[in-house]
C-alpha atoms as a PDB file:
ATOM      1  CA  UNK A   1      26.783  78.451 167.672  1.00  0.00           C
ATOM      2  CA  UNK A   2      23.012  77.036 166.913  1.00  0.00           C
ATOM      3  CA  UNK A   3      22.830  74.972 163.999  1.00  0.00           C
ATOM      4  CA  UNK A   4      18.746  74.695 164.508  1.00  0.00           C
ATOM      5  CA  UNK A   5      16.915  76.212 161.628  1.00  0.00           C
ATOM      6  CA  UNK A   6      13.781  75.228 159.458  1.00  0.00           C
ATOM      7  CA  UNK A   7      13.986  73.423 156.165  1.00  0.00           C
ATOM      8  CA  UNK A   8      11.805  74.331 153.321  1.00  0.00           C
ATOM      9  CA  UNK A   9      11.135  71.402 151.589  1.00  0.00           C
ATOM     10  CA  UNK A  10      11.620  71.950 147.677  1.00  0.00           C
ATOM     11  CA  UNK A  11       9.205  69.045 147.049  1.00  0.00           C
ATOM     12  CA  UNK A  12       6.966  69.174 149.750  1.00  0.00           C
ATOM     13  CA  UNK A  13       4.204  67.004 148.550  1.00  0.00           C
ATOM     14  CA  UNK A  14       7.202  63.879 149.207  1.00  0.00           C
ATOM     15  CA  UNK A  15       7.089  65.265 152.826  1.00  0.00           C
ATOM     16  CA  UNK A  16       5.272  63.140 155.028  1.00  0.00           C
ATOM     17  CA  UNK A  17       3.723  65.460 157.522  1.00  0.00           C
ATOM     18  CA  UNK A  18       3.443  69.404 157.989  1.00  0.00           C
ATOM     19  CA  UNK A  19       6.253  70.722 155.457  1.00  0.00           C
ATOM     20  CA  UNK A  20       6.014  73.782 156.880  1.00  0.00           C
ATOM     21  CA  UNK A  21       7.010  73.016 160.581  1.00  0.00           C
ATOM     22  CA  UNK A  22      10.250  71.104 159.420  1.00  0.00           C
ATOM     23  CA  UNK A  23      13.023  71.557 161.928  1.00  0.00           C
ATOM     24  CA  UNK A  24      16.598  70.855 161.521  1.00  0.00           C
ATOM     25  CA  UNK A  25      18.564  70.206 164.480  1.00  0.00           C
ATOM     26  CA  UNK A  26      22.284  69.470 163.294  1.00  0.00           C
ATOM     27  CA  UNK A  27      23.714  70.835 159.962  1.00  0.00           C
ATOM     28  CA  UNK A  28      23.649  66.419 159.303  1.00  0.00           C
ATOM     29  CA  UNK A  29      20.228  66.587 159.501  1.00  0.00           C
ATOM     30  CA  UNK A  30      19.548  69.534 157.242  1.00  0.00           C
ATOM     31  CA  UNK A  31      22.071  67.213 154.017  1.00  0.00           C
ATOM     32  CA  UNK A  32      20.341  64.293 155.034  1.00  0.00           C
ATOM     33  CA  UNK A  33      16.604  66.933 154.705  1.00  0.00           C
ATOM     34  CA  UNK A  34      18.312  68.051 151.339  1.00  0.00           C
ATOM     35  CA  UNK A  35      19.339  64.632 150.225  1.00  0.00           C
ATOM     36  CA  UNK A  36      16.163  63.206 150.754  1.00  0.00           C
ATOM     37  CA  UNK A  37      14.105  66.366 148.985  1.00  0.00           C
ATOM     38  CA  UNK A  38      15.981  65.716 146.319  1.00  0.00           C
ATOM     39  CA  UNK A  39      16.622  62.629 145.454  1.00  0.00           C
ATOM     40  CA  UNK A  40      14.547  60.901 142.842  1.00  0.00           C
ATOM     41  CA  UNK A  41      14.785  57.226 144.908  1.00  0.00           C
ATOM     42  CA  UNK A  42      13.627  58.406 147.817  1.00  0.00           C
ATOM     43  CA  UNK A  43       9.344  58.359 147.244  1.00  0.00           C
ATOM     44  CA  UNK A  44       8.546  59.945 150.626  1.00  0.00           C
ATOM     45  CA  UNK A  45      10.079  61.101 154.059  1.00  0.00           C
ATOM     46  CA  UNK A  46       9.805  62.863 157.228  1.00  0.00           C
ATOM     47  CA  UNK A  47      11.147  64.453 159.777  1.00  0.00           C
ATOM     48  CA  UNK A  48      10.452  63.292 163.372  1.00  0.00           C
ATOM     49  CA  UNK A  49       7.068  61.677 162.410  1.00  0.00           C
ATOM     50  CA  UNK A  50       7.793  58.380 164.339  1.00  0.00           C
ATOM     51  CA  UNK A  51       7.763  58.253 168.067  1.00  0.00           C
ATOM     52  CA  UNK A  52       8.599  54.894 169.423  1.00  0.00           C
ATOM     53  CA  UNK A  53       8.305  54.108 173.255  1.00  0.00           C
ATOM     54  CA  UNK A  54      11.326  52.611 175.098  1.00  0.00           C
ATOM     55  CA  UNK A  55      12.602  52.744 178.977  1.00  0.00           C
ATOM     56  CA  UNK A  56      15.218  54.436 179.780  1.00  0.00           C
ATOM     57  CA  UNK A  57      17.852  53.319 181.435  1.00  0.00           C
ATOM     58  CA  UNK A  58      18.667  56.070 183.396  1.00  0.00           C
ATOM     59  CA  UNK A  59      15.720  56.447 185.378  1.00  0.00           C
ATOM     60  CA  UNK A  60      13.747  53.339 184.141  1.00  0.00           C
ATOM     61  CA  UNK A  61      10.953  55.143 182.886  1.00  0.00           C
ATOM     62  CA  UNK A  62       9.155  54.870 180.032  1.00  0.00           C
ATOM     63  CA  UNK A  63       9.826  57.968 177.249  1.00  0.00           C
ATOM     64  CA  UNK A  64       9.283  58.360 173.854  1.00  0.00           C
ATOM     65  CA  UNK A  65      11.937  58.734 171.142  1.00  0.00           C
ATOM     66  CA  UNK A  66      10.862  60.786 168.311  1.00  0.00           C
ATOM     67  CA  UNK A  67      13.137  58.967 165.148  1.00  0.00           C
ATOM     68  CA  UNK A  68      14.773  61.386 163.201  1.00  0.00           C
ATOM     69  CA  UNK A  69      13.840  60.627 160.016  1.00  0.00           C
ATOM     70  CA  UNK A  70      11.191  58.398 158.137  1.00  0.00           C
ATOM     71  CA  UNK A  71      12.033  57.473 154.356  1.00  0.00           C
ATOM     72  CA  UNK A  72      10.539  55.571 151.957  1.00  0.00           C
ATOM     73  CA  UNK A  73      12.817  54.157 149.512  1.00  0.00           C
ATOM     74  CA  UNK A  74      12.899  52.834 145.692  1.00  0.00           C
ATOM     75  CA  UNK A  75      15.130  50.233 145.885  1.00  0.00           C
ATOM     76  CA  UNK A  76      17.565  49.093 142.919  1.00  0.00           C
ATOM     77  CA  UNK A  77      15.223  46.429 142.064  1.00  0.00           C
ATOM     78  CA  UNK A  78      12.400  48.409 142.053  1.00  0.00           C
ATOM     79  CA  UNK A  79      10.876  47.370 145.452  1.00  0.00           C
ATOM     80  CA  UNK A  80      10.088  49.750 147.928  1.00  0.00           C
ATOM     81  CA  UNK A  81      11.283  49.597 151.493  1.00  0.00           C
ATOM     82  CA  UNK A  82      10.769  51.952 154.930  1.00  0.00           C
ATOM     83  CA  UNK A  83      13.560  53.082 156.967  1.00  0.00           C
ATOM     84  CA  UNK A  84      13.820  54.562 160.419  1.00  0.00           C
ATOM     85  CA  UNK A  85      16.784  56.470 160.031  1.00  0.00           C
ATOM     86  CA  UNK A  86      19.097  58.036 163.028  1.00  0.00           C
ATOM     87  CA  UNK A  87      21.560  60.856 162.275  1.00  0.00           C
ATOM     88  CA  UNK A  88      23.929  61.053 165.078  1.00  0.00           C
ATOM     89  CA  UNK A  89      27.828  61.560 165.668  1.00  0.00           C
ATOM     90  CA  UNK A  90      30.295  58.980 165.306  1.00  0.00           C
ATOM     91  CA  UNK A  91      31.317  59.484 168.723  1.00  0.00           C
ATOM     92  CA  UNK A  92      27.828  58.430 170.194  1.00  0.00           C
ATOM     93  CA  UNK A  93      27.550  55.602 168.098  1.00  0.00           C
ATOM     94  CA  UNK A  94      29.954  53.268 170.627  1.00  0.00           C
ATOM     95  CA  UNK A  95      30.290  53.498 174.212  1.00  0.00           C
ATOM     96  CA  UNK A  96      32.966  55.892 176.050  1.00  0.00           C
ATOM     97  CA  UNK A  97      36.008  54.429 176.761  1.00  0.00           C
ATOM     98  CA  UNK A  98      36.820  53.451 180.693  1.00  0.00           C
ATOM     99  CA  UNK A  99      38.073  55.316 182.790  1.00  0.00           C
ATOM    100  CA  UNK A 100      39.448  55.341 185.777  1.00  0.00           C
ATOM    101  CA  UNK A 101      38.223  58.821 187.181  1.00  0.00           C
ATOM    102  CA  UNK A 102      34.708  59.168 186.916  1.00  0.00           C
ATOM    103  CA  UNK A 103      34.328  63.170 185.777  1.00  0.00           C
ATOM    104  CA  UNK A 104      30.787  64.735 185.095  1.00  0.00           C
ATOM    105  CA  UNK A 105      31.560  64.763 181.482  1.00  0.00           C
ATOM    106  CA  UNK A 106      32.368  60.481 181.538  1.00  0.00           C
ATOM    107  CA  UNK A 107      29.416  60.130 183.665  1.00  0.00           C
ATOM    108  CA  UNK A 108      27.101  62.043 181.058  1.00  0.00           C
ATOM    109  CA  UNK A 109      28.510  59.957 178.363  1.00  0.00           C
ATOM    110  CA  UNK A 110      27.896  56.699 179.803  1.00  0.00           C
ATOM    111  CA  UNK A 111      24.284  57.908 180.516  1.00  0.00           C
ATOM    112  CA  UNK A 112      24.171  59.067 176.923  1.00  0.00           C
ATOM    113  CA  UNK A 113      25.452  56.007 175.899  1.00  0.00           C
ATOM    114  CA  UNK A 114      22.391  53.846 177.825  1.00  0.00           C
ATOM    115  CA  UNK A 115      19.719  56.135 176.481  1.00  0.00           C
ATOM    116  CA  UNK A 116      20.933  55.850 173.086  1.00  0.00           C
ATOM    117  CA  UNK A 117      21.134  52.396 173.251  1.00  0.00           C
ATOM    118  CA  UNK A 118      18.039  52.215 174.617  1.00  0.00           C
ATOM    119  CA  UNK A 119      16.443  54.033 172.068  1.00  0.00           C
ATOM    120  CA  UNK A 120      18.143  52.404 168.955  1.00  0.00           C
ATOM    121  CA  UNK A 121      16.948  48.840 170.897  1.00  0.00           C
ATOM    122  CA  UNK A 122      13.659  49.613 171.034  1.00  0.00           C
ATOM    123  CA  UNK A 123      13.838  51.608 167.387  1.00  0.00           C
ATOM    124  CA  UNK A 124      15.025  48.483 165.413  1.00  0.00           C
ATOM    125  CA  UNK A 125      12.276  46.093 166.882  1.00  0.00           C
ATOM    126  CA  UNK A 126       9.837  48.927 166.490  1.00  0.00           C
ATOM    127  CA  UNK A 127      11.194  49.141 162.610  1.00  0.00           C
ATOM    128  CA  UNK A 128      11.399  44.805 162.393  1.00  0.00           C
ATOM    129  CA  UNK A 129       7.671  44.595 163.724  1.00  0.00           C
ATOM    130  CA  UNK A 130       6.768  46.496 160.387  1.00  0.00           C
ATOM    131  CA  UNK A 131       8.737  44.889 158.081  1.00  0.00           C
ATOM    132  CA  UNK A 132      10.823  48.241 157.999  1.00  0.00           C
ATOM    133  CA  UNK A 133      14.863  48.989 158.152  1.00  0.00           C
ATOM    134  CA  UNK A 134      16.241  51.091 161.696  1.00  0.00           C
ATOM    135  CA  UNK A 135      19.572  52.459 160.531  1.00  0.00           C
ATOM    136  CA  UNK A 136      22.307  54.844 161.787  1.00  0.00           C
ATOM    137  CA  UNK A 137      23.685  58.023 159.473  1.00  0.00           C
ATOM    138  CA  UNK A 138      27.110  59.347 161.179  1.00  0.00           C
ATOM    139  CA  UNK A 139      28.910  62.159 159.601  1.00  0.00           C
ATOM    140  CA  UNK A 140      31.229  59.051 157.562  1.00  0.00           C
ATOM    141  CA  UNK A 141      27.971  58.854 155.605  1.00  0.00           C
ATOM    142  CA  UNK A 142      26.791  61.952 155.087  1.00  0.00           C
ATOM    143  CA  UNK A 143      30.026  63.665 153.534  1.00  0.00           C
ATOM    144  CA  UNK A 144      29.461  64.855 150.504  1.00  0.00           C
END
């Protein structure tokens, strides 16, 4: 089963970007779309608007990582901050366990494992240089 679709901002002039090409790709990343439409604290966001360069460590290449999301934020005392924000499963958040056989489906996580790394790497210095926040939504956060 697909769980792409398009979102529909409610608010769309908070929508940094087209709000009419908005594309879910997870059913974590349509709350977090929701969540962030409406929530008074958040001022602005988008979805996929950032693309930071990093090399991959699969092929060492350089490729471009398009961030999930991009929120500005009201903070509790008033100041505003940027984050970079990641939705991803808890699984892929740490690397696979070792194993002893090395199946196709260990080998693809360990890969998935470098990329992501890669990406989150170059994603938090790309956030730091900016004065920004990278940060990591699993499903723990995003329950409702």
């Amino acid at each position: 089963m697909s769980y792409k679709g398009r979102y529909k901002p409610k608010n769309p002039s908070k929508y940094i970007g087209d709000p009419t090409k908005v594309i879910y790709r997870s059913l974590w990343e349509r709350r977090f779309m929701t969540y962030c439409d409406k929530e008074d604290n958040i001022l602005s966001w988008g979805s996929e608007e950032v693309v930071v360069p990093y090399i991959s460590p699969v092929d060492n290449k350089p490729h471009r990582y398009y961030v999930d999301f991009i929120v500005e934020v009201r903070q509790k005392d008033g100041t505003k901050k940027v984050k970079l924000i990641e939705v991803k499963p808890k699984k892929q958040c740490s690397p696979p366990k070792k194993q002893t056989r090395k199946t196709k489906r260990y080998i693809t996580e360990v890969k998935t494992w470098g990329v992501n790394s890669a990406k989150w790497k170059a994603a938090t210095e790309y956030a730091e240089n900016r004065g920004w926040e990278f940060q990591i939504l699993t499903e723990k956060e995003l329950q409702p």
